[in-house]
N, C-alpha and C. Protein backbone atom coordinates (compact mmCIF):
# COMPACT_ATOMS: atom_id res chain seq x y z
N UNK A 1 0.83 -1.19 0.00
CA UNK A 1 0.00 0.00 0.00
C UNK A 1 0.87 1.25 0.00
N UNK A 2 1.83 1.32 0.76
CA UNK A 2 2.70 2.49 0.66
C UNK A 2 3.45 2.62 -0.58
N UNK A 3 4.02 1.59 -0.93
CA UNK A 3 4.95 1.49 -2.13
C UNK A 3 3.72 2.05 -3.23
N UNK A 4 2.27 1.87 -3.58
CA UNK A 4 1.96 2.31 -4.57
C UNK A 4 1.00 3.90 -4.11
N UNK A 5 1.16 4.15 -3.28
CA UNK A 5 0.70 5.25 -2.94
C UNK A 5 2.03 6.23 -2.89
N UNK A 6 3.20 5.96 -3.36
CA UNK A 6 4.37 6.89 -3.51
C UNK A 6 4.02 6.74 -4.94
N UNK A 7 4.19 5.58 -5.63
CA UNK A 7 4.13 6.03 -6.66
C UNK A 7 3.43 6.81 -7.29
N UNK A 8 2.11 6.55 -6.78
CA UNK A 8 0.79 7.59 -6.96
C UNK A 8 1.40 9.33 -6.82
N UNK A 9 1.71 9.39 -6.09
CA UNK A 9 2.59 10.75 -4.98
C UNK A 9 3.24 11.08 -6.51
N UNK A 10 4.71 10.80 -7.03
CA UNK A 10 5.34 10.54 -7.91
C UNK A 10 4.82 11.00 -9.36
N UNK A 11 3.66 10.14 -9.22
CA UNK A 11 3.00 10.65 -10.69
C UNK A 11 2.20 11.69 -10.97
N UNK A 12 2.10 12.35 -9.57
CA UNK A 12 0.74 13.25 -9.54
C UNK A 12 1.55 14.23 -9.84
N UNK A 13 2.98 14.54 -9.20
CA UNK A 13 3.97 15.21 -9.17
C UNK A 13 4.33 15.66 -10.79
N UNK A 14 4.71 14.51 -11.16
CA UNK A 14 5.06 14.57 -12.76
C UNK A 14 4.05 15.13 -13.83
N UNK A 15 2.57 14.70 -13.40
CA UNK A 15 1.59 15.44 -14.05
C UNK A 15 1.31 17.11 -13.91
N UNK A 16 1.84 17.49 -12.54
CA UNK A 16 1.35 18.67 -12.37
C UNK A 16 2.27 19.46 -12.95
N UNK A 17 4.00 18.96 -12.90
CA UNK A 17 4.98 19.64 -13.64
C UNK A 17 4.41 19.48 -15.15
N UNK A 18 4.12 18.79 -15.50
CA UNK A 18 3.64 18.62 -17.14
C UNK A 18 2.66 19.41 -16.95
N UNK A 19 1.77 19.90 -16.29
CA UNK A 19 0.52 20.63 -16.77
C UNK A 19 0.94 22.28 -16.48
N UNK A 20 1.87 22.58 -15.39
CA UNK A 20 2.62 23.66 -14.77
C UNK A 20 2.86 24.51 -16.53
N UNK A 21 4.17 23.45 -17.12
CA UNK A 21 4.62 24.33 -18.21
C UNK A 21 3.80 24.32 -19.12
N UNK A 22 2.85 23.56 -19.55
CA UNK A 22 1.56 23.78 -20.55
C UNK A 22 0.86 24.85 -20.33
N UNK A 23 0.35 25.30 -19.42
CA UNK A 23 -0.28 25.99 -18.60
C UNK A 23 0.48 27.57 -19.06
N UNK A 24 1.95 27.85 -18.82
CA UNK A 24 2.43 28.78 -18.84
C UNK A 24 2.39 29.48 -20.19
N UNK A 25 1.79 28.89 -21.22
CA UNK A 25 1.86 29.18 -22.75
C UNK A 25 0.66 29.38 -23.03
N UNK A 26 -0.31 29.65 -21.90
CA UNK A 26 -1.48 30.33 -22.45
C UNK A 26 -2.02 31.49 -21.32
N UNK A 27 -2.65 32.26 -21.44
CA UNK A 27 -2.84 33.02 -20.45
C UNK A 27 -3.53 32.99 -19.52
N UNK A 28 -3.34 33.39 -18.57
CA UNK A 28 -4.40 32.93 -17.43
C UNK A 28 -5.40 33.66 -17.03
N UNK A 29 -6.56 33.17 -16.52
CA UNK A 29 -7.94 33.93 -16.00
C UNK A 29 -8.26 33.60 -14.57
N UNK A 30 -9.32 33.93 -13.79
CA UNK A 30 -9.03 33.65 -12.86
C UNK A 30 -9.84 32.36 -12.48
N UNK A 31 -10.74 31.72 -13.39
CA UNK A 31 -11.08 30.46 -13.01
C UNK A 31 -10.08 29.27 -13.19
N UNK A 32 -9.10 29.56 -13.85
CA UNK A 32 -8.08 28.24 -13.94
C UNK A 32 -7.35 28.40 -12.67
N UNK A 33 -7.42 29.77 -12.05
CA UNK A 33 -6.37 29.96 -10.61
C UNK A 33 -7.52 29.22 -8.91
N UNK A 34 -8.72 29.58 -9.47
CA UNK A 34 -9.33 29.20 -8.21
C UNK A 34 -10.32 28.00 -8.61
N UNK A 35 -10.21 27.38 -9.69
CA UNK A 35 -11.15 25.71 -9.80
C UNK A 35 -9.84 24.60 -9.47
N UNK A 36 -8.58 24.62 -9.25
CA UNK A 36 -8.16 23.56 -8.55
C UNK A 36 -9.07 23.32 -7.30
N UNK A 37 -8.62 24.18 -6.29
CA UNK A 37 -8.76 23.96 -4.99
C UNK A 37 -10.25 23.45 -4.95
N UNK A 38 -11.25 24.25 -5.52
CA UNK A 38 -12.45 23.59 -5.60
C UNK A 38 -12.41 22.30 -6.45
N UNK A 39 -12.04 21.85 -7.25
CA UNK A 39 -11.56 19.99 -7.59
C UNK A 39 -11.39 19.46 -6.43
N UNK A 40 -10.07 19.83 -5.72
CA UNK A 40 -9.28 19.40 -4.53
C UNK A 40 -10.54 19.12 -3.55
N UNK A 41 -11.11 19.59 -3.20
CA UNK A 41 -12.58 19.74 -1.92
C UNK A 41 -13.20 18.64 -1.77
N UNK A 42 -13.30 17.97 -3.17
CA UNK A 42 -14.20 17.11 -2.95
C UNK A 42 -13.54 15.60 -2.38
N UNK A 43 -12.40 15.98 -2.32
CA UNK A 43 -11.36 14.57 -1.83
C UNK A 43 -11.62 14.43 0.00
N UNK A 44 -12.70 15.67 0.07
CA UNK A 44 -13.14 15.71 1.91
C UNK A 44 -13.59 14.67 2.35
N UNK A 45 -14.40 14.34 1.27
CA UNK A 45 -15.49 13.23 1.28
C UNK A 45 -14.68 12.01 1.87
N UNK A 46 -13.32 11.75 1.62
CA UNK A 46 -12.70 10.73 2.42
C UNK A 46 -12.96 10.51 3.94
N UNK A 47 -12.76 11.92 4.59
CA UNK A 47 -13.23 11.72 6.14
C UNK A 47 -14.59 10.99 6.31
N UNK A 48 -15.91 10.38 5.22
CA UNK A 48 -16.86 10.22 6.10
C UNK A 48 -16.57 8.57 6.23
N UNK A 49 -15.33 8.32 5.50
CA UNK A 49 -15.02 6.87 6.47
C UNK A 49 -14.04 6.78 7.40
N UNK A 50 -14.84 6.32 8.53
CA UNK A 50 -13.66 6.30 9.66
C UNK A 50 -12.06 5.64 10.01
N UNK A 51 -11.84 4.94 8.71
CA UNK A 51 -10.41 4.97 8.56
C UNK A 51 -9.39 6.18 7.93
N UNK A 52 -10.26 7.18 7.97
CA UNK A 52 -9.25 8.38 7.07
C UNK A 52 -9.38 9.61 8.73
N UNK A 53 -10.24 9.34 9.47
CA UNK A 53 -10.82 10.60 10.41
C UNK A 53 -9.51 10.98 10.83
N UNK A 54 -9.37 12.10 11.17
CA UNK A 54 -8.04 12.65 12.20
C UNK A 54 -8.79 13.48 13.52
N UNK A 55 -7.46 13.16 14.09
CA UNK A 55 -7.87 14.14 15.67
C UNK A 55 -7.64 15.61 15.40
N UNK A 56 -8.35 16.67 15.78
CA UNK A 56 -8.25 17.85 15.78
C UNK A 56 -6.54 17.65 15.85
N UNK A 57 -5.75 17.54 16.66
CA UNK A 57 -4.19 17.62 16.69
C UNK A 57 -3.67 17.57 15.15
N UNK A 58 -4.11 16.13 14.85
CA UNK A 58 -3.63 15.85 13.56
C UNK A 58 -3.79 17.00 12.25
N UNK A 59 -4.98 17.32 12.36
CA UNK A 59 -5.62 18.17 11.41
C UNK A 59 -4.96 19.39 11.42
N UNK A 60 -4.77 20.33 12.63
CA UNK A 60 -3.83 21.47 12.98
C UNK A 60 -2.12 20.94 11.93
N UNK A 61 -1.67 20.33 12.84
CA UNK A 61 -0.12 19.71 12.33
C UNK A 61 -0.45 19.76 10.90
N UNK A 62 -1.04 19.09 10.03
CA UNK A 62 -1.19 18.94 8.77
C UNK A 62 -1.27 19.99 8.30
N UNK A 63 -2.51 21.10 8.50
CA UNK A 63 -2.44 22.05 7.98
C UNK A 63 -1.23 23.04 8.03
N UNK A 64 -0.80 23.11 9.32
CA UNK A 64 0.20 23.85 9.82
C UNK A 64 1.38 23.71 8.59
N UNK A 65 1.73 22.75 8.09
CA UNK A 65 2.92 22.19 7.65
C UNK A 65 2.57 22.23 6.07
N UNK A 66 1.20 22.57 5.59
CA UNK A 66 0.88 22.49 4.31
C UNK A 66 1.02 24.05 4.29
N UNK A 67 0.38 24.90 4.86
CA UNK A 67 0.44 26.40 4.90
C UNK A 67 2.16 26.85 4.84
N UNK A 68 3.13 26.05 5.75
CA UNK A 68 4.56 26.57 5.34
C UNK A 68 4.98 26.09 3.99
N UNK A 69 4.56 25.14 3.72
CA UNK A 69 5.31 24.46 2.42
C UNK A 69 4.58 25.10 0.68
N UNK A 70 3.35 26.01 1.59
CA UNK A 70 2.77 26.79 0.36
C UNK A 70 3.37 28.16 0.28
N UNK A 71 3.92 28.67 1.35
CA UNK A 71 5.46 29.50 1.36
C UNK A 71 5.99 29.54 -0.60
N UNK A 72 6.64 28.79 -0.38
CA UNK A 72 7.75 28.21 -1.40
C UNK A 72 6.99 28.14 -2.98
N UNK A 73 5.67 27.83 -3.22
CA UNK A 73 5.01 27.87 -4.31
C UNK A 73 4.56 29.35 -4.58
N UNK A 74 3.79 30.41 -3.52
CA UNK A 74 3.83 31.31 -3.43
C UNK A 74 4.94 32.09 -4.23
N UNK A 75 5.93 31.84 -3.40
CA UNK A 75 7.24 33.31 -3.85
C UNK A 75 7.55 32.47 -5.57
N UNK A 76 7.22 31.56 -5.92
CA UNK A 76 7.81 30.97 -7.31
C UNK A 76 6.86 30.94 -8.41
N UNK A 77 5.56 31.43 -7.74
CA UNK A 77 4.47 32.09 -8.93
C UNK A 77 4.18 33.20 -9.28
N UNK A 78 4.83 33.81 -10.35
CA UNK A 78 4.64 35.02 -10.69
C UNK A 78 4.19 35.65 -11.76
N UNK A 79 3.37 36.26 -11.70
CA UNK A 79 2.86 36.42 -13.38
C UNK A 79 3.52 38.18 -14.06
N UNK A 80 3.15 37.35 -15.92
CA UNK A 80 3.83 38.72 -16.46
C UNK A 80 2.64 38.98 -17.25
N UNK A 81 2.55 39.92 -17.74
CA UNK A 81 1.92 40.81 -19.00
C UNK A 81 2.64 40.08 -20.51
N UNK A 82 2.18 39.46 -21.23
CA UNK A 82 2.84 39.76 -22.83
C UNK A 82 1.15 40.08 -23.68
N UNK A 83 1.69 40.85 -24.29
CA UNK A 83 0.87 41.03 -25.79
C UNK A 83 -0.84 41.46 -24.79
N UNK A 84 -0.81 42.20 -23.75
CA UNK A 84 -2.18 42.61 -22.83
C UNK A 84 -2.95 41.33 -22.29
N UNK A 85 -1.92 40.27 -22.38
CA UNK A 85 -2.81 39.33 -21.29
C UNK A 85 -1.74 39.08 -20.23
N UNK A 86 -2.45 38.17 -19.71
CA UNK A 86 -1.82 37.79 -17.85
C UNK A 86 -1.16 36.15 -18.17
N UNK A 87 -0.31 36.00 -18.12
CA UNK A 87 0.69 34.23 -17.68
C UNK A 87 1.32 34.53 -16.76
N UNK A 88 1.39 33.17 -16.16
CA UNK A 88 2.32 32.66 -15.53
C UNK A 88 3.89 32.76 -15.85
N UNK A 89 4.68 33.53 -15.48
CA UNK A 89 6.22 32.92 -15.52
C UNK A 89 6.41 31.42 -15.44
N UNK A 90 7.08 31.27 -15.79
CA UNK A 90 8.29 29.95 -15.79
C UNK A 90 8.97 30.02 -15.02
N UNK A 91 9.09 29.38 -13.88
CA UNK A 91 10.25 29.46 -12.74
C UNK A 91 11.09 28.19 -12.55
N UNK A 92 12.48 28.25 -12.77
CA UNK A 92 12.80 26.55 -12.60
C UNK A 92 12.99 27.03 -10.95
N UNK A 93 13.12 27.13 -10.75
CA UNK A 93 13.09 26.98 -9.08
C UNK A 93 11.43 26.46 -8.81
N UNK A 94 10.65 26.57 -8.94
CA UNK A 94 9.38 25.83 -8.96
C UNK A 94 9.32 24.15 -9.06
N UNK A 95 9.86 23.50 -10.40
CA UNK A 95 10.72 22.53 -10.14
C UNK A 95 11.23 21.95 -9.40
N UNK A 96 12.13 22.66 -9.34
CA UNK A 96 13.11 22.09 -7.99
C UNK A 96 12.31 22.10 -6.40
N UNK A 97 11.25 22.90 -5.84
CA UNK A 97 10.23 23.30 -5.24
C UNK A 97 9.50 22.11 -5.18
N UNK A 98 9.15 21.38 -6.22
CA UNK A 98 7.92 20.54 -6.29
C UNK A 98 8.60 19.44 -6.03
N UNK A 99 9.85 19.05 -6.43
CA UNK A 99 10.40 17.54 -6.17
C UNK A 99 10.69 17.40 -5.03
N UNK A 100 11.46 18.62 -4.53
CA UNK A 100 11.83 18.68 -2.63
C UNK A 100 10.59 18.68 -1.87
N UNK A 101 9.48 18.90 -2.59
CA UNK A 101 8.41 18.81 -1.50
C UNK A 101 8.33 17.37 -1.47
N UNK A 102 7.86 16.49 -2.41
CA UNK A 102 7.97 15.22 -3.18
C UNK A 102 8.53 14.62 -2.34
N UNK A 103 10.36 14.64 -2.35
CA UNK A 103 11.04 13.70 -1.70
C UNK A 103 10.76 14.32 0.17
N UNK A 104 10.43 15.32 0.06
CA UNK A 104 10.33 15.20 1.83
C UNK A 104 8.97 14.49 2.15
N UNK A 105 7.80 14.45 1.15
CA UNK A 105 6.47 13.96 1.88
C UNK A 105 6.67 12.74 1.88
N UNK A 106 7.56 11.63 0.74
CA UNK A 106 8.42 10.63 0.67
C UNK A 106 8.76 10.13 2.16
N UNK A 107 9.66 11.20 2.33
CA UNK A 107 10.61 10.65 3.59
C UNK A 107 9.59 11.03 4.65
N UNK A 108 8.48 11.85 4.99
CA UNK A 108 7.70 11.80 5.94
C UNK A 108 6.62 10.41 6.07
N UNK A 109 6.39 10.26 5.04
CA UNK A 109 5.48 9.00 4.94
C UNK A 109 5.95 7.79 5.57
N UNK A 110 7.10 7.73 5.23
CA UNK A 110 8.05 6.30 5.52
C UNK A 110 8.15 6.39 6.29
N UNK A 111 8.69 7.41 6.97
CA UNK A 111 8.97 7.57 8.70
C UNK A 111 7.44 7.49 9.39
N UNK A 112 6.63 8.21 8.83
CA UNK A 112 5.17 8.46 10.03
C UNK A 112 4.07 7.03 10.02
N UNK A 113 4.65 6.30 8.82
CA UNK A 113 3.74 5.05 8.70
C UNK A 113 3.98 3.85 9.54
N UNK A 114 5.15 4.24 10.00
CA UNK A 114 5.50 2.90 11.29
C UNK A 114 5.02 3.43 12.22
N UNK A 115 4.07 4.39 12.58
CA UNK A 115 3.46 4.85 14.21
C UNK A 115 1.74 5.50 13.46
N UNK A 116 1.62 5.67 12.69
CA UNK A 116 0.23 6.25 12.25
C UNK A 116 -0.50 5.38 11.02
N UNK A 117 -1.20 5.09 11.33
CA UNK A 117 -2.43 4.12 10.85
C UNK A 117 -2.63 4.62 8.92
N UNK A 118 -2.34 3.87 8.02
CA UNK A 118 -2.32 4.36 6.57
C UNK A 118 -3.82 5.36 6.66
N UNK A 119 -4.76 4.85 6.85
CA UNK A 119 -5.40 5.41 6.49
C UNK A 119 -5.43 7.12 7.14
N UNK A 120 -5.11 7.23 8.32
CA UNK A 120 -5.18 8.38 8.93
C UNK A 120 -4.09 9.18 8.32
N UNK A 121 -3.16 9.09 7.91
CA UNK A 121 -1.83 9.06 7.38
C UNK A 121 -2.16 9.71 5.93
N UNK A 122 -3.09 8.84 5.23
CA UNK A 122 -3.72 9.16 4.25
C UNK A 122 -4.47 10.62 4.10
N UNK A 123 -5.44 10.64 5.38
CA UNK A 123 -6.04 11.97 5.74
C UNK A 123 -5.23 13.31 5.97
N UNK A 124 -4.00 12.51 6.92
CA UNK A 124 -3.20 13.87 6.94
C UNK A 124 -2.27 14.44 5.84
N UNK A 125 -2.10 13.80 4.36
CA UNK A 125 -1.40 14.27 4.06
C UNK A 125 -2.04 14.10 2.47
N UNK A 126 -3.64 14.14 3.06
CA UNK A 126 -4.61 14.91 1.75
C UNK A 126 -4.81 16.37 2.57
N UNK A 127 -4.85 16.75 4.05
CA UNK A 127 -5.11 17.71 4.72
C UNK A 127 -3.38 18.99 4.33
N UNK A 128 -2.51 18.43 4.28
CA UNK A 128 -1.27 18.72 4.12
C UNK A 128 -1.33 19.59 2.67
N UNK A 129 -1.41 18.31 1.66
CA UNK A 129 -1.82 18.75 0.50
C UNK A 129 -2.76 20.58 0.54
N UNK A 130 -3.97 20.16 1.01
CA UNK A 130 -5.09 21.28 0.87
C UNK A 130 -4.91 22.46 1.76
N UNK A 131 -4.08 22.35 2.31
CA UNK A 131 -3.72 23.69 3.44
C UNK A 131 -2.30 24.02 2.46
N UNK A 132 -1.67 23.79 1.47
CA UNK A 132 -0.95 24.14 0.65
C UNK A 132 -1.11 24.84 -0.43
N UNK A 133 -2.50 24.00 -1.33
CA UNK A 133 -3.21 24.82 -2.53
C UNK A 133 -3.67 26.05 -2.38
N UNK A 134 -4.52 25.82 -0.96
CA UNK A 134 -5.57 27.27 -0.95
C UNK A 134 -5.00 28.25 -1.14
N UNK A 135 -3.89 28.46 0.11
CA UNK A 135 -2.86 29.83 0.50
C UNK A 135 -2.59 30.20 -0.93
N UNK A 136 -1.73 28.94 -1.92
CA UNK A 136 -1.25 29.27 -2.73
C UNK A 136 -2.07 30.42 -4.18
N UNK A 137 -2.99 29.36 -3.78
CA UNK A 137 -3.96 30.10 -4.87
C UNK A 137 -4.88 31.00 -4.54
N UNK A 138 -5.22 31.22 -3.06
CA UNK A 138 -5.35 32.75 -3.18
C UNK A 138 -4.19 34.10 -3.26
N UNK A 139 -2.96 33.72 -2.57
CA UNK A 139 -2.52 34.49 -3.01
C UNK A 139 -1.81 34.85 -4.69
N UNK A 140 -2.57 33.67 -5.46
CA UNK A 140 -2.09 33.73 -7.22
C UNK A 140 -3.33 34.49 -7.22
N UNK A 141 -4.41 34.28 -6.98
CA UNK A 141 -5.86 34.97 -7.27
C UNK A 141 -5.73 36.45 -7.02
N UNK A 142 -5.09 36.58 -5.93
CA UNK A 142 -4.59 37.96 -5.33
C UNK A 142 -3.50 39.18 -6.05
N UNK A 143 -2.45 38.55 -6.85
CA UNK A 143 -1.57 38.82 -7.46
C UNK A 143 -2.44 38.94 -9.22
N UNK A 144 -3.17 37.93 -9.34
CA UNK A 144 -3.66 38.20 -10.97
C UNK A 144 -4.57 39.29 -10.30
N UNK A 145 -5.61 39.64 -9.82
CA UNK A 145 -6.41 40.45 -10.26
C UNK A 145 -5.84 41.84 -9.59
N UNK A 146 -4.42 42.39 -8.64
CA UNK A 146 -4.02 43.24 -9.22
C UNK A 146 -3.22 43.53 -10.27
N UNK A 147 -2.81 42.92 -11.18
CA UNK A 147 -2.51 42.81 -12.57
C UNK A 147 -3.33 43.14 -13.51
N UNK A 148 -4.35 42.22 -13.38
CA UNK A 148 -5.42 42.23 -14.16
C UNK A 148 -6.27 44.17 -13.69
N UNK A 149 -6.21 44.61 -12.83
CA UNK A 149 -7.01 45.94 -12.44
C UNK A 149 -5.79 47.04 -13.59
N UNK A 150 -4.33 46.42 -12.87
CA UNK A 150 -3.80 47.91 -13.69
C UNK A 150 -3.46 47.90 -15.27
N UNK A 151 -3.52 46.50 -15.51
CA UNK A 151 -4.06 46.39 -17.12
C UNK A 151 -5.14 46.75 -17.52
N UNK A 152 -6.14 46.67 -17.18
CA UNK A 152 -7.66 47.48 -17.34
C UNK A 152 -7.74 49.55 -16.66
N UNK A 153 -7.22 49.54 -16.27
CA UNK A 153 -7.03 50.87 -16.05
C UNK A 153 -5.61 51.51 -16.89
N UNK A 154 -5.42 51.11 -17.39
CA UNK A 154 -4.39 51.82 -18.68
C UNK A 154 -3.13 51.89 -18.42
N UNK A 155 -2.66 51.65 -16.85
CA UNK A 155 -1.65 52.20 -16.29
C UNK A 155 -0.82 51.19 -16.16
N UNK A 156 -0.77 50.54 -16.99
CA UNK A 156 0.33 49.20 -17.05
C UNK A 156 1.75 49.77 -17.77
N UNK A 157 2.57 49.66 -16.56
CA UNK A 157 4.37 49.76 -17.17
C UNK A 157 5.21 48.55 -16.87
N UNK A 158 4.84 47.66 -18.02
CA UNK A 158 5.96 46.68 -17.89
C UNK A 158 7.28 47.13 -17.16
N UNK A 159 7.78 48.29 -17.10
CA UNK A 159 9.47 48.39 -16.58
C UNK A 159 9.23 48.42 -15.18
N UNK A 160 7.63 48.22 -14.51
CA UNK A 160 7.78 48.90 -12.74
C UNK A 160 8.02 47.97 -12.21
């Protein structure tokens, strides 16, 4: 179960870098910035079986640790102006960002699965996950639509 739930981990990883730079070659709006997290939501539905439940403790820690590690996605999303629309930059540090998260949830798993129950384990680090996206993507939501305001008000200087 662990061995294919890394791999799972692994591939989700590889998909999102594949969808990351696809993504960057078209412009962005603000429903592609805030319909992840709403996708993400519905993975709640795991808690209504009681092998995924966490203790309030658990749930704090998880989030706690998803909110720092959305830090790092934050400062590596940045958007530019070309041709009067809004993209995403390209950041290879983003990259490198996504695999170090990767190999540390890796090495947290392995370590936390000899004392915490898969399935709870499971919960905390879909909770981990989602206390990572939100931050992230409100503050992308936050960053496009003041972009998006001083492009619509005329006062856009690429050099500021």
């Amino acid at each position: 179960m662990a061995i294919a739930s890394t791999i799972m981990a692994i591939f989700m990883a590889l998909l999102m870098l594949f969808i990351r730079m696809k993504a960057a070659k078209k412009p962005v709006n603000a429903k592609k910035i805030i319909l992840p997290p709403i996708f993400m939501s519905t993975g709640a539905l795991m808690f209504i079986h009681p092998m995924f439940r966490l203790t309030t403790a658990e749930v704090l820690e998880a989030l706690l640790v998803g909110m720092i590690f959305s830090l790092f996605l934050i400062k590596t999303s940045n958007f530019e102006v070309k041709e009067n629309q809004i993209y995403l930059k390209r950041s290879k540090a983003f990259v490198f960002i996504l695999i170090g998260l990767l190999i540390i949830r890796i090495m947290a798993k392995l370590y936390l699965s000899a004392t915490i129950d898969v399935g709870q384990l499971g919960g905390m680090f879909w909770v981990l996950a989602f206390g990572m996206i939100v931050p992230w993507r409100v503050a992308m939501y936050y960053s496009y639509k003041k972009i998006e305001r001083q492009l619509h008000s005329h006062k856009w200087n690429p050099l500021v």
